[in-house]
N, C-alpha and C. Protein backbone atom coordinates (compact mmCIF):
# COMPACT_ATOMS: atom_id res chain seq x y z
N UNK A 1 0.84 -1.18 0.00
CA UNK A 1 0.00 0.00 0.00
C UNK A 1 0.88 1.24 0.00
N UNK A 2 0.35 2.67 -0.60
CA UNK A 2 1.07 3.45 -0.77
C UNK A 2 -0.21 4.41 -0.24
N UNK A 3 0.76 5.67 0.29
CA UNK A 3 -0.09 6.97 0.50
C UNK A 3 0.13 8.23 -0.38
N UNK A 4 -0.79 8.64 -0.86
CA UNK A 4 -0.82 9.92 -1.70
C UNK A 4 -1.65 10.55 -1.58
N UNK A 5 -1.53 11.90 -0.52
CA UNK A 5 -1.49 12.91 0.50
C UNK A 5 -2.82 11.79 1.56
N UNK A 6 -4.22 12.28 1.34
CA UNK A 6 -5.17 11.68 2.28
C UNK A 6 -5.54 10.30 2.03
N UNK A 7 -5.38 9.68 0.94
CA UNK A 7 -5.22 8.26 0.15
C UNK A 7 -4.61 7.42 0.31
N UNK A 8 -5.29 6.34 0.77
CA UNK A 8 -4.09 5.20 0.78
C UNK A 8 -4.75 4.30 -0.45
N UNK A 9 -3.68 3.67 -1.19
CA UNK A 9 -3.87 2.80 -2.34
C UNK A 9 -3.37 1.69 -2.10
N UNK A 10 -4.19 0.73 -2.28
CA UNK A 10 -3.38 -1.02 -2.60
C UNK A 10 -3.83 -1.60 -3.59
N UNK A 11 -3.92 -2.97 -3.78
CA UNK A 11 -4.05 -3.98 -5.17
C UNK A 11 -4.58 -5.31 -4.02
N UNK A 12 -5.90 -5.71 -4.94
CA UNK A 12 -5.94 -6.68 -4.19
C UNK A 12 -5.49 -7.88 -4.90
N UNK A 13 -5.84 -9.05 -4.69
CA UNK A 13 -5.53 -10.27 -5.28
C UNK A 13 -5.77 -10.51 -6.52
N UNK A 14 -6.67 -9.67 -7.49
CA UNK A 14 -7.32 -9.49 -8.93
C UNK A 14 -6.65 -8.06 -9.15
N UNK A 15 -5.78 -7.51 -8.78
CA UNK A 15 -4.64 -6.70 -9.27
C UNK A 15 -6.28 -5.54 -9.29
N UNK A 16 -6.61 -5.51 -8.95
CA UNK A 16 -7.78 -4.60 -8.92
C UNK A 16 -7.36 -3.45 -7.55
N UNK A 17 -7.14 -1.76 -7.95
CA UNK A 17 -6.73 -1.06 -7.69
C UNK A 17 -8.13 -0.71 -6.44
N UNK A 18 -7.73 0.04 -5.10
CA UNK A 18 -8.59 -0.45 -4.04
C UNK A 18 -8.06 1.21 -3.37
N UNK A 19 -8.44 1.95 -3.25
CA UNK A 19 -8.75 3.76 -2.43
C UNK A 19 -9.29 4.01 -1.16
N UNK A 20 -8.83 4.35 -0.25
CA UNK A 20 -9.56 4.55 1.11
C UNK A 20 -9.10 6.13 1.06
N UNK A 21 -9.65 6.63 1.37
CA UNK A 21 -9.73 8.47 1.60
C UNK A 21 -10.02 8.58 3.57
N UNK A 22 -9.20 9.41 3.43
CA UNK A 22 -9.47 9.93 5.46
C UNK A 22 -9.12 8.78 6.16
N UNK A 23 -8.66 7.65 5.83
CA UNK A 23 -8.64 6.28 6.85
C UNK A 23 -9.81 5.55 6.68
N UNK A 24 -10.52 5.63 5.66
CA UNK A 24 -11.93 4.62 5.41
C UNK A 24 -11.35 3.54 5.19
N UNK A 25 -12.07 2.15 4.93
CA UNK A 25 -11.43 1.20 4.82
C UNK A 25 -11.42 1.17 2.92
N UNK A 26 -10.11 0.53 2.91
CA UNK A 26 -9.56 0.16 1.15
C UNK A 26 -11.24 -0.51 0.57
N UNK A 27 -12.67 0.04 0.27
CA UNK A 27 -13.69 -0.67 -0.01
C UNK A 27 -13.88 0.33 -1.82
N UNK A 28 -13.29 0.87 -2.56
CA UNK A 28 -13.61 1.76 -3.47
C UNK A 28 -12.81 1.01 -4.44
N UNK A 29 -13.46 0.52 -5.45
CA UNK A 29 -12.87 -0.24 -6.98
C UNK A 29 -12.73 0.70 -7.59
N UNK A 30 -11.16 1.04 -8.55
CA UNK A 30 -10.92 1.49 -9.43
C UNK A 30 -10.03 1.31 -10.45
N UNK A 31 -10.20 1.32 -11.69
CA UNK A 31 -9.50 0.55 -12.60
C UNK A 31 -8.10 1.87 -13.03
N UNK A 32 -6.92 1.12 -12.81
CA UNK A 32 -5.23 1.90 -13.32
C UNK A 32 -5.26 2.23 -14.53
N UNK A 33 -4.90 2.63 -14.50
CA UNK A 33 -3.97 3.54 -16.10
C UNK A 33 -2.73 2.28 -16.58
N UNK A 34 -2.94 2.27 -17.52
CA UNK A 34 -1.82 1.05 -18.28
C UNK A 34 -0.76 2.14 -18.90
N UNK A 35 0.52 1.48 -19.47
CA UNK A 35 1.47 2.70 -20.37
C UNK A 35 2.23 1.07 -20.86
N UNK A 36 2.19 0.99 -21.92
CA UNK A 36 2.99 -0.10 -22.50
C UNK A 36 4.11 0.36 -23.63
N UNK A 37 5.44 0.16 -23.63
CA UNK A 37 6.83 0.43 -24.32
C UNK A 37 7.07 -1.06 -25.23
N UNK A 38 6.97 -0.63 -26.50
CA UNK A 38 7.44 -1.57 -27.42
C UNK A 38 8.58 -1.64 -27.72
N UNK A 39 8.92 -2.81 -28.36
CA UNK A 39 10.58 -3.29 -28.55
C UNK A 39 10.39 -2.76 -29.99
N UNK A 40 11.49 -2.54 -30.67
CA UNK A 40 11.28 -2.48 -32.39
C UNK A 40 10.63 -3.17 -33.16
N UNK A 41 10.60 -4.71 -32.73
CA UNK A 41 9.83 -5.20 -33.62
C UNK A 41 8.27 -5.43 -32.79
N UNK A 42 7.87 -4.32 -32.75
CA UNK A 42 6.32 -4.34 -31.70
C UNK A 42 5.96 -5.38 -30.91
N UNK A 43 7.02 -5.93 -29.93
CA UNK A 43 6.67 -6.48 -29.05
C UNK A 43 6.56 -5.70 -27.66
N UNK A 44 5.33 -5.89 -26.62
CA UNK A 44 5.59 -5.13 -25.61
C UNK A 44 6.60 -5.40 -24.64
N UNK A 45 7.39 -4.18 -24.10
CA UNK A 45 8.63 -4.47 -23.67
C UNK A 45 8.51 -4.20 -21.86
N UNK A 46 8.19 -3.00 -21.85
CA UNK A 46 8.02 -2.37 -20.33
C UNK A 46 6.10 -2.51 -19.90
N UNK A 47 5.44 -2.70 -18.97
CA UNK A 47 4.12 -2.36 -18.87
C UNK A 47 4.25 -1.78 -17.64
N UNK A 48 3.32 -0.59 -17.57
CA UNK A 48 3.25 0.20 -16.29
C UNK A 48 2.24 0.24 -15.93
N UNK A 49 1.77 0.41 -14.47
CA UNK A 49 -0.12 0.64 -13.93
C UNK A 49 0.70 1.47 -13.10
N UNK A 50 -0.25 2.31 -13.07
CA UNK A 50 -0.64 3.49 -11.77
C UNK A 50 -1.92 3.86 -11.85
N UNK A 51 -2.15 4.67 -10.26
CA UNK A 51 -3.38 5.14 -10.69
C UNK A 51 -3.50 5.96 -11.11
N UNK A 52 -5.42 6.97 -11.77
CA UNK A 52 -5.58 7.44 -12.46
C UNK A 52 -5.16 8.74 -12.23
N UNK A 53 -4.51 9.45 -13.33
CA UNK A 53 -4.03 10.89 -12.78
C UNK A 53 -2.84 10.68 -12.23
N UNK A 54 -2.05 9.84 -11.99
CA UNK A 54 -0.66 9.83 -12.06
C UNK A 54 0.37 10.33 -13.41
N UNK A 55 1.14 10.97 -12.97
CA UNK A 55 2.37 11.38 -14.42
C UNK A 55 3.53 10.57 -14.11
N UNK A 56 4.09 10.41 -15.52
CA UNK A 56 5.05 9.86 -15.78
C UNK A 56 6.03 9.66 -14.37
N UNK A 57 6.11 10.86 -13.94
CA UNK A 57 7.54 10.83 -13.22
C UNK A 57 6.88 11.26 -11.85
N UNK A 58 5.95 10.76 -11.72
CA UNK A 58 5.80 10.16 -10.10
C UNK A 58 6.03 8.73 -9.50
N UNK A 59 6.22 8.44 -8.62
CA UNK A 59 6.64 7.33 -7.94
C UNK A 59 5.88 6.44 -7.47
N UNK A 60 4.60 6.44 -8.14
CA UNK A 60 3.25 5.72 -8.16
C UNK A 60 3.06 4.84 -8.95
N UNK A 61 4.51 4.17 -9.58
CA UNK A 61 3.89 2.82 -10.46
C UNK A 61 4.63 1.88 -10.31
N UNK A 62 3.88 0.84 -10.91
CA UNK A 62 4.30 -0.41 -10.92
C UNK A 62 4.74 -0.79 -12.07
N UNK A 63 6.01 -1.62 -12.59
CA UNK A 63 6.38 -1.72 -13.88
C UNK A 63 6.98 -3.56 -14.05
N UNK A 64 6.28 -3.87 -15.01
CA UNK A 64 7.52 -5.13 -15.57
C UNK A 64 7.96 -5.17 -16.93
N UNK A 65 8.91 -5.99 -16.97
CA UNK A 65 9.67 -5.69 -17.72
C UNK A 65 9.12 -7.29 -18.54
N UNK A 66 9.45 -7.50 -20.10
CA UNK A 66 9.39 -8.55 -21.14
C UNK A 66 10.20 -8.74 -21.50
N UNK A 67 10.90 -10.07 -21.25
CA UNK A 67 12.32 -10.20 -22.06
C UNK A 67 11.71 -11.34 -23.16
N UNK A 68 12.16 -11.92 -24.00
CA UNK A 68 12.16 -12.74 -24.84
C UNK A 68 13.39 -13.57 -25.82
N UNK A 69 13.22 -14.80 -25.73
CA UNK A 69 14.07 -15.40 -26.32
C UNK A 69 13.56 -15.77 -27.83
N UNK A 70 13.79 -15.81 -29.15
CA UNK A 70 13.42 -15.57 -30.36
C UNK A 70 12.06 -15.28 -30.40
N UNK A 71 10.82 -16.30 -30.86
CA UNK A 71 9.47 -15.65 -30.74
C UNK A 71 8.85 -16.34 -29.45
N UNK A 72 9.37 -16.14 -28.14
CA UNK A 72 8.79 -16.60 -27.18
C UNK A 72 9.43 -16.00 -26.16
N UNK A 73 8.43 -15.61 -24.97
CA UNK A 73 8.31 -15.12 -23.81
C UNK A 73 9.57 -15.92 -22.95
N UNK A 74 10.33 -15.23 -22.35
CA UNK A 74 11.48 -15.60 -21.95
C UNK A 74 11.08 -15.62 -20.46
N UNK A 75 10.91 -14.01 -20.36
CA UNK A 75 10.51 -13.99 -18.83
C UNK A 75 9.38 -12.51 -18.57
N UNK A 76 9.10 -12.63 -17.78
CA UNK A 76 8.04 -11.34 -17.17
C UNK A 76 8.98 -10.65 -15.72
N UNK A 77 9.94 -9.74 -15.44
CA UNK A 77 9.95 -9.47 -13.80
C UNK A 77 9.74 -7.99 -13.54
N UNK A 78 9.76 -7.58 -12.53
CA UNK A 78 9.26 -6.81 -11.68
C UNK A 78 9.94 -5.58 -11.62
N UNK A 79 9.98 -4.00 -11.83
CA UNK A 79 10.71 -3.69 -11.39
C UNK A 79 11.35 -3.48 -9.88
N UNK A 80 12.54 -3.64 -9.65
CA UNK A 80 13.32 -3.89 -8.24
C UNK A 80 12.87 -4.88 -7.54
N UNK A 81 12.51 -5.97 -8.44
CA UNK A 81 11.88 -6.89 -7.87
C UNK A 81 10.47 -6.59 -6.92
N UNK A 82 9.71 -6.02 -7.18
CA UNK A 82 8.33 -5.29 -6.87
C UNK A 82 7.61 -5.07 -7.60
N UNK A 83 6.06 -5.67 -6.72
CA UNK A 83 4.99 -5.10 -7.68
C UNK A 83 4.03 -3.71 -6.76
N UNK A 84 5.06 -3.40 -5.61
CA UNK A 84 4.75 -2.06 -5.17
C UNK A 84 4.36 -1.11 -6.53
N UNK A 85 3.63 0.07 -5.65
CA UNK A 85 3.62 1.44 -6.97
C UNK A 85 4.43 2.46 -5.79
N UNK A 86 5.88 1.77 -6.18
CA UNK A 86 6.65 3.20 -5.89
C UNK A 86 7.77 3.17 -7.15
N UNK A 87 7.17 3.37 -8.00
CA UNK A 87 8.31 3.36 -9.28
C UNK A 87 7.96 4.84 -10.11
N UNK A 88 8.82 5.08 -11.39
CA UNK A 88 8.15 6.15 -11.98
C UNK A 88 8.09 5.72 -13.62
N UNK A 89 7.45 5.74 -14.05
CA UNK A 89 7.39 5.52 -15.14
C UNK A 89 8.64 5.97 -16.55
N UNK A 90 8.83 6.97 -16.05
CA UNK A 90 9.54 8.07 -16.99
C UNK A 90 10.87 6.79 -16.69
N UNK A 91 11.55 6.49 -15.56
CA UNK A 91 12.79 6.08 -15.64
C UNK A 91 12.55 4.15 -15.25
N UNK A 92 11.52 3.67 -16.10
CA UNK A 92 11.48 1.98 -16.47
C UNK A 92 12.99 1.51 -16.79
N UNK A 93 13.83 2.19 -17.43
CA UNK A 93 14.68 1.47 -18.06
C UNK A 93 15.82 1.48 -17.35
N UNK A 94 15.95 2.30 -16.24
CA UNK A 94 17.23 2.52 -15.14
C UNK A 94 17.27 1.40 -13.89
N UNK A 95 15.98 0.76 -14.24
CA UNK A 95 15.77 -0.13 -12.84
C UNK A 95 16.20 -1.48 -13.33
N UNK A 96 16.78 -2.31 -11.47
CA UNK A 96 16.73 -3.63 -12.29
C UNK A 96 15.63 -4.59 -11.99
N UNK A 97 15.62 -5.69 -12.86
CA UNK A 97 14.37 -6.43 -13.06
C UNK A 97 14.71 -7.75 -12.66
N UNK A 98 13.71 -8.27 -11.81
CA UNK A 98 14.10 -9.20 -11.23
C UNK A 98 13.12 -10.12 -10.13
């Protein structure tokens, strides 16, 4: 869970994004913002969620990374090994994955 200012945000088990305002309990469904980075040959490379109204270069996302070995999925990991949303979007490619 993360706080952003009166907000606390988590993910529940269906990656389904979850808002409590003032200390209410996490009971408010809301669907993330996606940002997907292609490789040259249009495969997706980076995927990001945050929530809605987040920018690039806040520290509100979650990112993994796609590696691939010829035409097949190699691996899926995490950035910093996390599926926290304390990442930023803008700098996916500085982190390691794992």
């Amino acid at each position: 869970m993360i706080r952003i200012g009166e907000n606390i945000i988590g993910v529940d088990n269906n990656s389904v994004l979850k808002v409590s305002t003032a200390g209410a309990a996490l009971t408010e469904s809301i669907q993330f913002i996606q940002y997907i980075s292609y490789t040259a040959d249009n495969r997706p490379e980076y995927i990001g969620e945050a929530p809605p109204g987040a920018t690039v270069s806040q520290d509100t996302w979650r990112i993994k990374r796609i590696s691939y070995v010829g035409n097949y999925t190699a691996s899926v990991l995490w950035a910093s090994s996390s599926a926290e949303f304390d990442k930023n979007w803008a700098g996916r490619m500085g982190y390691n994955y794992g």
